[in-house]
PDB file of N, CA and C in Angstrom:
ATOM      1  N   UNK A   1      -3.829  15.598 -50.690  1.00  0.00           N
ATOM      2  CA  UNK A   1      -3.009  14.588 -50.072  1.00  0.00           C
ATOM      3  C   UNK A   1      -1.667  14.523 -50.812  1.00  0.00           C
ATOM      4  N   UNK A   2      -0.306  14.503 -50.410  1.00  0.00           N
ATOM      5  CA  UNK A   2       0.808  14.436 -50.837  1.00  0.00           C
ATOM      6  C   UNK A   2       1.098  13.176 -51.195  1.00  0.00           C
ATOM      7  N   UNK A   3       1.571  12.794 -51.920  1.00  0.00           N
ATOM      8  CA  UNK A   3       2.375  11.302 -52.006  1.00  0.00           C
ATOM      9  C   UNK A   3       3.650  11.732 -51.723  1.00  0.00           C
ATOM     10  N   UNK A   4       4.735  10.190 -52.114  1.00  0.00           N
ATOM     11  CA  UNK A   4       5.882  10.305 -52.213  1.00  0.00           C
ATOM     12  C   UNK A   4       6.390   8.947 -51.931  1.00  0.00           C
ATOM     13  N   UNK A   5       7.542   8.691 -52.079  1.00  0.00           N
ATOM     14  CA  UNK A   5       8.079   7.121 -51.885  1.00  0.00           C
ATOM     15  C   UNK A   5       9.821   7.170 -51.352  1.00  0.00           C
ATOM     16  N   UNK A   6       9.939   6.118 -50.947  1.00  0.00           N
ATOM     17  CA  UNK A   6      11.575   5.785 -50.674  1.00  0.00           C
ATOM     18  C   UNK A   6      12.047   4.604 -51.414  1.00  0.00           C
ATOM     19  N   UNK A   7      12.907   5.170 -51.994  1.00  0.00           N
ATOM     20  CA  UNK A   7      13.741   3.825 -52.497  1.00  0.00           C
ATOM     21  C   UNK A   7      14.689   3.452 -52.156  1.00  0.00           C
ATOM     22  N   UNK A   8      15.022   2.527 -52.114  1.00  0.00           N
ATOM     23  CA  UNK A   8      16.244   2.181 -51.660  1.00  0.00           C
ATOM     24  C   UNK A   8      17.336   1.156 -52.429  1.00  0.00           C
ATOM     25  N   UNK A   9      18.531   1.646 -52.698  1.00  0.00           N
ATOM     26  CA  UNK A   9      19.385   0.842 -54.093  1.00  0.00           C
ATOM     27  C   UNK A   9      20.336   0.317 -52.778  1.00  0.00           C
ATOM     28  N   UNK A  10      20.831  -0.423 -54.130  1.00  0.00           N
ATOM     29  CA  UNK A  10      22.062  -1.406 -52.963  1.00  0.00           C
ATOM     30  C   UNK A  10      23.404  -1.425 -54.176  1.00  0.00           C
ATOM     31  N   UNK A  11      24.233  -0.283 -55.020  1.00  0.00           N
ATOM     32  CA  UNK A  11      25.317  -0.844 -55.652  1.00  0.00           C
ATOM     33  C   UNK A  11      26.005  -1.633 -55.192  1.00  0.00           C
ATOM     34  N   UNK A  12      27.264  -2.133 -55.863  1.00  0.00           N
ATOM     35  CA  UNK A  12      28.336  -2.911 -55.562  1.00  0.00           C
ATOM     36  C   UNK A  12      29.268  -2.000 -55.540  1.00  0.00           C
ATOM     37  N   UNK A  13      30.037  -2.114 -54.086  1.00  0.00           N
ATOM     38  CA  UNK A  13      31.272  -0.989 -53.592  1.00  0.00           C
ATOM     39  C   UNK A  13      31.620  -0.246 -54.709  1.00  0.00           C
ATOM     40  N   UNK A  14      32.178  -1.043 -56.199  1.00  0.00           N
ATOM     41  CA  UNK A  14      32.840  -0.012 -56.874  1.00  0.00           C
ATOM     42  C   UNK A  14      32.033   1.154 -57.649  1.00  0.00           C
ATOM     43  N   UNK A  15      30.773   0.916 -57.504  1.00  0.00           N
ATOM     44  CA  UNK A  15      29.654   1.725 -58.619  1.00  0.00           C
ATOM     45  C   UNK A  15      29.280   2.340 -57.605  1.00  0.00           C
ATOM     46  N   UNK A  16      29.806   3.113 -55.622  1.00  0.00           N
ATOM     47  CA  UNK A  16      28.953   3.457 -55.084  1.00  0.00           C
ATOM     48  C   UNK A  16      28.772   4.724 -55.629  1.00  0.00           C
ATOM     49  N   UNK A  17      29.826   5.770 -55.499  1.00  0.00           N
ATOM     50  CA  UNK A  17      30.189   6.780 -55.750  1.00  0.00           C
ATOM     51  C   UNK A  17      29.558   7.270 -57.341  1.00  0.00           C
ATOM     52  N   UNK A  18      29.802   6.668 -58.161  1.00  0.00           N
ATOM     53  CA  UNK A  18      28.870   6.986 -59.376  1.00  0.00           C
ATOM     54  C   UNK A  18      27.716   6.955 -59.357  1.00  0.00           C
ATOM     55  N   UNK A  19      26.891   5.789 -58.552  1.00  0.00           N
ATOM     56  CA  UNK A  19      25.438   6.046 -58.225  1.00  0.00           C
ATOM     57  C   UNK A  19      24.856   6.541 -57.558  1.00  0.00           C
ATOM     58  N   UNK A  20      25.889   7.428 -56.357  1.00  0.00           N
ATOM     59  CA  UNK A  20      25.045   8.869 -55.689  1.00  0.00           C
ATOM     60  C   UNK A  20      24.879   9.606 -56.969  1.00  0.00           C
ATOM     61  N   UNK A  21      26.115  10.123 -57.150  1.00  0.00           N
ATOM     62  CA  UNK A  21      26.021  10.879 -58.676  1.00  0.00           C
ATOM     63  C   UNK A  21      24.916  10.740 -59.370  1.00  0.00           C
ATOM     64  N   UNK A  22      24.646   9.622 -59.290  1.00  0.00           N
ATOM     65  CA  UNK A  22      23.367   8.988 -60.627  1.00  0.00           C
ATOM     66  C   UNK A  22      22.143   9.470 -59.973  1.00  0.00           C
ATOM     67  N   UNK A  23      21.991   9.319 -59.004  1.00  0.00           N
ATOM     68  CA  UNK A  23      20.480   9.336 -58.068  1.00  0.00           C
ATOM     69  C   UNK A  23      20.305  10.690 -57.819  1.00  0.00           C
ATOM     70  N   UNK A  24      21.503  11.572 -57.526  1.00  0.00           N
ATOM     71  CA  UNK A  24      21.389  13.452 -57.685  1.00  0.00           C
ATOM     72  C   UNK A  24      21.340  13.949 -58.986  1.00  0.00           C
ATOM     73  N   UNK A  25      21.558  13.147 -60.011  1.00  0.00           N
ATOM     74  CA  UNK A  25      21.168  13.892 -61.129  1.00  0.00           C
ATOM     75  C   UNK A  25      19.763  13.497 -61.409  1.00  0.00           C
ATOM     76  N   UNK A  26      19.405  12.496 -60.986  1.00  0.00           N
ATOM     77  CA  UNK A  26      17.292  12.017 -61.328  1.00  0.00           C
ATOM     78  C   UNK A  26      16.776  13.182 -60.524  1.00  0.00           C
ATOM     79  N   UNK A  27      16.988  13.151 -58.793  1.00  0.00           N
ATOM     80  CA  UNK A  27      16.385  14.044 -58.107  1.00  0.00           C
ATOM     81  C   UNK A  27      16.238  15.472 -58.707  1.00  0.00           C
ATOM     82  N   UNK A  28      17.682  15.983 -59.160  1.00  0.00           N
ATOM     83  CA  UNK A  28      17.536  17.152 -59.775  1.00  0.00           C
ATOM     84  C   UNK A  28      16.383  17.254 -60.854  1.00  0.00           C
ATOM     85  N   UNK A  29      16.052  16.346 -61.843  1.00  0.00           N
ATOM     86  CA  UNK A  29      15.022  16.315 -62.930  1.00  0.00           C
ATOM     87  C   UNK A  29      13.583  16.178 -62.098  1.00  0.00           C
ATOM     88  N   UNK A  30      13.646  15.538 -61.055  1.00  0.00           N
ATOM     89  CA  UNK A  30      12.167  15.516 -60.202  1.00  0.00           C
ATOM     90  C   UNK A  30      12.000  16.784 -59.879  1.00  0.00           C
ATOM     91  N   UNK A  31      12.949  17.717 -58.907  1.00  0.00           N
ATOM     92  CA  UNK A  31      12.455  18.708 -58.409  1.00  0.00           C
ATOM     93  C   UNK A  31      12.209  19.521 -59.418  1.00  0.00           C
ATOM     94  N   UNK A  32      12.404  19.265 -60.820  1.00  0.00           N
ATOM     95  CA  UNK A  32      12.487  20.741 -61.489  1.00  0.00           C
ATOM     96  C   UNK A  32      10.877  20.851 -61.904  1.00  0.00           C
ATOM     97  N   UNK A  33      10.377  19.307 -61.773  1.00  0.00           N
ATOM     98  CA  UNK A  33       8.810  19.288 -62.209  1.00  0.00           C
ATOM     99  C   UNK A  33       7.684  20.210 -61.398  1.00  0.00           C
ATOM    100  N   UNK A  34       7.448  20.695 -61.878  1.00  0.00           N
ATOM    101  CA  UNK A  34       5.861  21.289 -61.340  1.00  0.00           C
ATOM    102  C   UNK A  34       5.418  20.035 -60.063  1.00  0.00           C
ATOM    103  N   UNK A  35       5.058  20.825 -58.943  1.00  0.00           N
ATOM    104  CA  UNK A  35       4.433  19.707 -57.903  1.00  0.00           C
ATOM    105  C   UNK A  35       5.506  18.611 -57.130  1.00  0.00           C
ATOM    106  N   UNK A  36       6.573  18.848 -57.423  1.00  0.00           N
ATOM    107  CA  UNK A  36       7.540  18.347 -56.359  1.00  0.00           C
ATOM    108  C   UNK A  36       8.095  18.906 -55.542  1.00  0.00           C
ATOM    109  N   UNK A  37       7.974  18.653 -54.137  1.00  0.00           N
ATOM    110  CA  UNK A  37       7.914  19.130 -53.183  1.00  0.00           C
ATOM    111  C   UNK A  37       9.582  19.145 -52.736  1.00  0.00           C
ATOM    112  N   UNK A  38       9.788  17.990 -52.975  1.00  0.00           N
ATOM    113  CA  UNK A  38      11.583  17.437 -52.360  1.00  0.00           C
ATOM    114  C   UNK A  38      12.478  16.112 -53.510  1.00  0.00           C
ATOM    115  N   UNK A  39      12.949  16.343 -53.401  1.00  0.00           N
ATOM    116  CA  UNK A  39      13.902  15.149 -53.752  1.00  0.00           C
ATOM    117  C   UNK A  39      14.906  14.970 -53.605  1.00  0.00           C
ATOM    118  N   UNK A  40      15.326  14.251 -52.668  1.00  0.00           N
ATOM    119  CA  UNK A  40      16.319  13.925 -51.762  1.00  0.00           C
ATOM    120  C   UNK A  40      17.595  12.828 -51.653  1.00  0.00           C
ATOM    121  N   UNK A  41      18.606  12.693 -51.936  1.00  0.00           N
ATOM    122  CA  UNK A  41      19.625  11.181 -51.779  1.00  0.00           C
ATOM    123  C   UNK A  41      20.466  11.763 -50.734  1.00  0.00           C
ATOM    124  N   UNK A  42      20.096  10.323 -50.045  1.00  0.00           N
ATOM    125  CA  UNK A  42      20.464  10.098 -48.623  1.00  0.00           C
ATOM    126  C   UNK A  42      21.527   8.416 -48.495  1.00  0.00           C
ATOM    127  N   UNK A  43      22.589   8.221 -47.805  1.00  0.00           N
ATOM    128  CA  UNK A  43      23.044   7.225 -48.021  1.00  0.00           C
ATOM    129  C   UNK A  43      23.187   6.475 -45.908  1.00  0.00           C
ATOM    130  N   UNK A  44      22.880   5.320 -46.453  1.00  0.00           N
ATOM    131  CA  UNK A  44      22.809   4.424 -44.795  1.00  0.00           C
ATOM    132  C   UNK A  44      24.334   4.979 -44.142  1.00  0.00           C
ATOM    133  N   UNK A  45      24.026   4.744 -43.108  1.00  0.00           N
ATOM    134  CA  UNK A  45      25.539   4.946 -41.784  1.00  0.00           C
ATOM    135  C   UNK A  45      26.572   4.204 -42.413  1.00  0.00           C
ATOM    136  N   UNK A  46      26.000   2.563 -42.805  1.00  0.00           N
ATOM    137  CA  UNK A  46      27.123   1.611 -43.144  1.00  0.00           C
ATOM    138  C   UNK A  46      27.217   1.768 -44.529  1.00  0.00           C
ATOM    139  N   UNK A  47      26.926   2.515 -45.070  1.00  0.00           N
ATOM    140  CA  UNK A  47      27.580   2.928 -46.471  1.00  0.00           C
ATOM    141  C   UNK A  47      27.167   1.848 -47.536  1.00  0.00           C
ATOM    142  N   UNK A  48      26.129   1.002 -47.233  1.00  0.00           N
ATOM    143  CA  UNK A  48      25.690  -0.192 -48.175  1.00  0.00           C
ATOM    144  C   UNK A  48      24.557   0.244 -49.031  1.00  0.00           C
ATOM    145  N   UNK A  49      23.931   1.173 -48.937  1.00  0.00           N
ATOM    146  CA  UNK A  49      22.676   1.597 -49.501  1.00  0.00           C
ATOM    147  C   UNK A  49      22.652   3.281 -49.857  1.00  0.00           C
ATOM    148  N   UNK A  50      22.012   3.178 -51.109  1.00  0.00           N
ATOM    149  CA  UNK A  50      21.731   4.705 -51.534  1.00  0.00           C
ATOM    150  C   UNK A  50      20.510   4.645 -51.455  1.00  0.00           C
ATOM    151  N   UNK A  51      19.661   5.990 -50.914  1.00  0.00           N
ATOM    152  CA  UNK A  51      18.207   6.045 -50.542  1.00  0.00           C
ATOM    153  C   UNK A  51      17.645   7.134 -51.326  1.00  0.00           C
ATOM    154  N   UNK A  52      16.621   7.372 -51.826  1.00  0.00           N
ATOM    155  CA  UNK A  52      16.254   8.078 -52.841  1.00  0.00           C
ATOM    156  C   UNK A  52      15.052   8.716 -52.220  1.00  0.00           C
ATOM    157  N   UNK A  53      14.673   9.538 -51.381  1.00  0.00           N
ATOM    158  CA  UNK A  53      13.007   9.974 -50.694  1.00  0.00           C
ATOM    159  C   UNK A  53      12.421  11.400 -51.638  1.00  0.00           C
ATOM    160  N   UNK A  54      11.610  11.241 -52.069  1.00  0.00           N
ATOM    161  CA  UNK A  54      10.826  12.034 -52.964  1.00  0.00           C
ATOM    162  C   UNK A  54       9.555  11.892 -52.251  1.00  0.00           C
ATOM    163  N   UNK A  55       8.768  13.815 -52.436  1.00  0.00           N
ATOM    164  CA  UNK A  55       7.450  14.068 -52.405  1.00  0.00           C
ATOM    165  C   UNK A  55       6.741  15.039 -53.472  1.00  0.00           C
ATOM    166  N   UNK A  56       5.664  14.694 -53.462  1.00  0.00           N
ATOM    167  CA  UNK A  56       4.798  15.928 -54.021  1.00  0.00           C
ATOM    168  C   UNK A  56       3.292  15.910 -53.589  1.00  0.00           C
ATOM    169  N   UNK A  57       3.236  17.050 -54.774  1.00  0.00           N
ATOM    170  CA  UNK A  57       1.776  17.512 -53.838  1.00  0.00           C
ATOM    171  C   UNK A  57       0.631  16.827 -54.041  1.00  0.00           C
ATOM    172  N   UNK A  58       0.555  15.838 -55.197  1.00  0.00           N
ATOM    173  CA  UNK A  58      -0.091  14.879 -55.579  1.00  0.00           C
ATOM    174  C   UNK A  58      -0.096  13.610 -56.117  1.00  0.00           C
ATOM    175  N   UNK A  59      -0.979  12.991 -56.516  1.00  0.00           N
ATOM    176  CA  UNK A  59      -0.588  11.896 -57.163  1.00  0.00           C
ATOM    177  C   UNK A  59      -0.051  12.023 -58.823  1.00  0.00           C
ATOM    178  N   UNK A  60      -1.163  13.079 -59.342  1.00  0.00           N
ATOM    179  CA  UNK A  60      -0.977  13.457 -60.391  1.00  0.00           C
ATOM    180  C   UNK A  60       0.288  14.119 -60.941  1.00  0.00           C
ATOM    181  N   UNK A  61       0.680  15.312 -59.524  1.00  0.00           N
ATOM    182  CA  UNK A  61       2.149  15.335 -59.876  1.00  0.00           C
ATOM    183  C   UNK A  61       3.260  14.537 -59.979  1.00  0.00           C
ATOM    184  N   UNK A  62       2.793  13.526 -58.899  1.00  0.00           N
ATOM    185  CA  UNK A  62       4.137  12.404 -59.349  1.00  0.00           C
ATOM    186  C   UNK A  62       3.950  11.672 -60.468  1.00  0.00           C
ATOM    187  N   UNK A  63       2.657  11.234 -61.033  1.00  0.00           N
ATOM    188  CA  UNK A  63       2.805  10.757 -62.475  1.00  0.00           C
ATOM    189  C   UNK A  63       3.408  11.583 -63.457  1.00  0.00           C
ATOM    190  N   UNK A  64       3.174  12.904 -63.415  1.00  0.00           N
ATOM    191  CA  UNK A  64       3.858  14.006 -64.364  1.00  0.00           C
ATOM    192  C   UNK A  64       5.580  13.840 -63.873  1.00  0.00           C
ATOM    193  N   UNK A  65       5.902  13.565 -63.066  1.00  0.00           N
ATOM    194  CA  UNK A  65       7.338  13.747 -62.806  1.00  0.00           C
ATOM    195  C   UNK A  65       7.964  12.482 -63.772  1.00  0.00           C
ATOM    196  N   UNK A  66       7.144  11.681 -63.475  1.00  0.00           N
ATOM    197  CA  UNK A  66       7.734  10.030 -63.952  1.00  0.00           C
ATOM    198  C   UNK A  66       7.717  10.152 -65.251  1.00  0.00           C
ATOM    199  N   UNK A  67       7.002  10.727 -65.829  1.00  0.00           N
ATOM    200  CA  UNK A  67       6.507  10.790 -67.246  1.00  0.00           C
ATOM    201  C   UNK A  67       7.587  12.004 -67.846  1.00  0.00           C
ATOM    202  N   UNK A  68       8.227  12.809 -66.728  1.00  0.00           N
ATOM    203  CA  UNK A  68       9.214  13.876 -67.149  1.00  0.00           C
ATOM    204  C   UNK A  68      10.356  13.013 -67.341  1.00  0.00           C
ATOM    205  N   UNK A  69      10.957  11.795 -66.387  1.00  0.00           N
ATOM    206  CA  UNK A  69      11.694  11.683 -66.264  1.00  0.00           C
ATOM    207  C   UNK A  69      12.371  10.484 -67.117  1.00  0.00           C
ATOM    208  N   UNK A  70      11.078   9.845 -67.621  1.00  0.00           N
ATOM    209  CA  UNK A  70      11.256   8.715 -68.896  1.00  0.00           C
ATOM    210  C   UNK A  70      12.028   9.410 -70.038  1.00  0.00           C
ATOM    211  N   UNK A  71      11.671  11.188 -69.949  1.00  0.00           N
ATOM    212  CA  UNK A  71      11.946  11.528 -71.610  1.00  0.00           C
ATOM    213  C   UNK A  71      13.496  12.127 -71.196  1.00  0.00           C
ATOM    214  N   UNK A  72      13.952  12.446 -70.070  1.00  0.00           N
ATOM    215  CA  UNK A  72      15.457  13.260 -69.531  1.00  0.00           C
ATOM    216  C   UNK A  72      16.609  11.965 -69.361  1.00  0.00           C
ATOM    217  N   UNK A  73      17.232  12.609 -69.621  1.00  0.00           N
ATOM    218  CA  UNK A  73      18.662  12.194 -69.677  1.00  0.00           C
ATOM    219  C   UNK A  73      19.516  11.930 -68.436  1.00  0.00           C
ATOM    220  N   UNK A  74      18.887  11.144 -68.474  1.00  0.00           N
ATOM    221  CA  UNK A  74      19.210  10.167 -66.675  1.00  0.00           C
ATOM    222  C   UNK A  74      19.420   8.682 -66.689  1.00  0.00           C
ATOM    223  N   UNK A  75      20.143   8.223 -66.397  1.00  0.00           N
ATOM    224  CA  UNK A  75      19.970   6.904 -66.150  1.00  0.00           C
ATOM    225  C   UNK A  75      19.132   6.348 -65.028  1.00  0.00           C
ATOM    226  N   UNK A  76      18.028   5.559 -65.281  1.00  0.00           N
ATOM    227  CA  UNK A  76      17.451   4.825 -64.010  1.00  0.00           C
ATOM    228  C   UNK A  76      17.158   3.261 -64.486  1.00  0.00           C
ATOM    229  N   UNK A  77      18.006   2.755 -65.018  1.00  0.00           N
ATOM    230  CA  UNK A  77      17.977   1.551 -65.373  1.00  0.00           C
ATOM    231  C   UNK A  77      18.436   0.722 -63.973  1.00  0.00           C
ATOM    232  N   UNK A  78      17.449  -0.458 -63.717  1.00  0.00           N
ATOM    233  CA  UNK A  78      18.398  -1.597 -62.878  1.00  0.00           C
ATOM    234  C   UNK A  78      19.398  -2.412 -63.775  1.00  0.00           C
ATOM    235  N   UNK A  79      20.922  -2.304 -63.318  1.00  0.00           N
ATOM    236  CA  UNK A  79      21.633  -3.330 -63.908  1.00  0.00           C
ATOM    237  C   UNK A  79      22.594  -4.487 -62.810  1.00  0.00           C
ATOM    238  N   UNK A  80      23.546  -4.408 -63.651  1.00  0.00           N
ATOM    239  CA  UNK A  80      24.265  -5.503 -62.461  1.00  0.00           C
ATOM    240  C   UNK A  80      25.144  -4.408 -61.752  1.00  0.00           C
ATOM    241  N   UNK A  81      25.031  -3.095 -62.137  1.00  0.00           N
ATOM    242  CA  UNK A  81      25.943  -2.352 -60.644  1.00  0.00           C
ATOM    243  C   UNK A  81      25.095  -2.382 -59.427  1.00  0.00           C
ATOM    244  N   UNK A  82      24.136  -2.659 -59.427  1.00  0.00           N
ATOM    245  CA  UNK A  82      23.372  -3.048 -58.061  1.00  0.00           C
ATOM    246  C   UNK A  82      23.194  -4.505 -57.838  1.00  0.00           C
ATOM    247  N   UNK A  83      23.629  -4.959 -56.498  1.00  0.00           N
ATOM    248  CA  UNK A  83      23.535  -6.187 -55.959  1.00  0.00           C
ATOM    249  C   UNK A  83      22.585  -6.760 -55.665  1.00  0.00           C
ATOM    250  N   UNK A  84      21.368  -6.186 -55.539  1.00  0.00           N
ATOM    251  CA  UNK A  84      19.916  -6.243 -54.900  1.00  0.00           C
ATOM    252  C   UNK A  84      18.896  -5.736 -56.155  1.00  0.00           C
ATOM    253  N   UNK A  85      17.912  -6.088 -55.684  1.00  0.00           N
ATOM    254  CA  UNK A  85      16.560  -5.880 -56.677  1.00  0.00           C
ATOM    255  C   UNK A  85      16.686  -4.181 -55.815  1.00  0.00           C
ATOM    256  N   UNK A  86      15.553  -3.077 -56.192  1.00  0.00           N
ATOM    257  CA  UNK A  86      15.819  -2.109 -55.668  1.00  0.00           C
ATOM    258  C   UNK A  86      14.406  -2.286 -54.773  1.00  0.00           C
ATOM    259  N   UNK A  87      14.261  -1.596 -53.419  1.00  0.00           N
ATOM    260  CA  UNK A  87      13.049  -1.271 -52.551  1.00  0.00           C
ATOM    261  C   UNK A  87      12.656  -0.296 -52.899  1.00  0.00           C
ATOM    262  N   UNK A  88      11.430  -0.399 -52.975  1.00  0.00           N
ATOM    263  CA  UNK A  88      10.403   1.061 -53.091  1.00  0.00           C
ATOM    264  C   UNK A  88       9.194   1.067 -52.072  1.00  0.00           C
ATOM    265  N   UNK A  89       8.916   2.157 -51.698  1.00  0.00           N
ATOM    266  CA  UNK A  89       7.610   2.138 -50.880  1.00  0.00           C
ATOM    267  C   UNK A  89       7.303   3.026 -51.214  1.00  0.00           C
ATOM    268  N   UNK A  90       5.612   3.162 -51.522  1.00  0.00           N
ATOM    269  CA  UNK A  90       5.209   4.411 -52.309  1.00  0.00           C
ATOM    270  C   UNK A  90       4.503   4.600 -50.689  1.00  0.00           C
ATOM    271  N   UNK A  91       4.502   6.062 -50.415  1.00  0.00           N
ATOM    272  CA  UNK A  91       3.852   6.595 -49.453  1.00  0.00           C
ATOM    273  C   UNK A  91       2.566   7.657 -49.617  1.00  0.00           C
ATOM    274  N   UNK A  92       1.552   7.867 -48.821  1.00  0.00           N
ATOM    275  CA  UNK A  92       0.494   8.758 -48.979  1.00  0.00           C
ATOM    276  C   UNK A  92       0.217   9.184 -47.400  1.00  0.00           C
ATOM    277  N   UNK A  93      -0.112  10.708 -48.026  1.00  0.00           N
ATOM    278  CA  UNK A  93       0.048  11.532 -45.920  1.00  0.00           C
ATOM    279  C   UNK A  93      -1.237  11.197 -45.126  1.00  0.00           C
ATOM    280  N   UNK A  94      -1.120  10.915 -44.430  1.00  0.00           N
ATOM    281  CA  UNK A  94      -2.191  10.326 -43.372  1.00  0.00           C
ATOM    282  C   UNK A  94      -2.629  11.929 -42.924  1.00  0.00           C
TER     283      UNK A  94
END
């Protein structure tokens, strides 16, 4: 069974552009893990939201990714450049 999740950030206009940046450099550290299938940043029509959709081939791989990605050189901190708490939905393939 694959997992995978969507997130969804909300910066403030001036941090948008740095936090695609920010969210393609995490994805890049996901896909490089063993068992990730995709990792993807995608941004809404109205330009208010950065979307983050990641899969893999397991559950186990996505714990190994997370656990890759605590120790890499990424920022994934929530701060005040986001206006919103962030959405997540963890998904599993039917």
């Amino acid at each position: 069974m694959t997992v995978g999740f969507v997130a969804t950030h909300y910066p403030h206009a001036d941090h948008h552009d740095d936090f695609v940046e920010r969210v393609h450099r995490v994805a890049g550290v996901l896909r490089a893990t063993p068992g990730c299938l995709a990792a993807e940043c995608w941004v809404t029509a109205d330009g208010n939201a950065v979307v983050s959709i990641v899969r893999w081939e397991s559950a186990a791989a996505q714990a190994a990714s997370m656990q890759a990605l605590g120790s890499a050189d990424v920022d994934v901190a929530f701060d005040d450049r986001e206006i919103r708490p962030r959405e997540i939905v963890q998904l599993v393939s039917a």
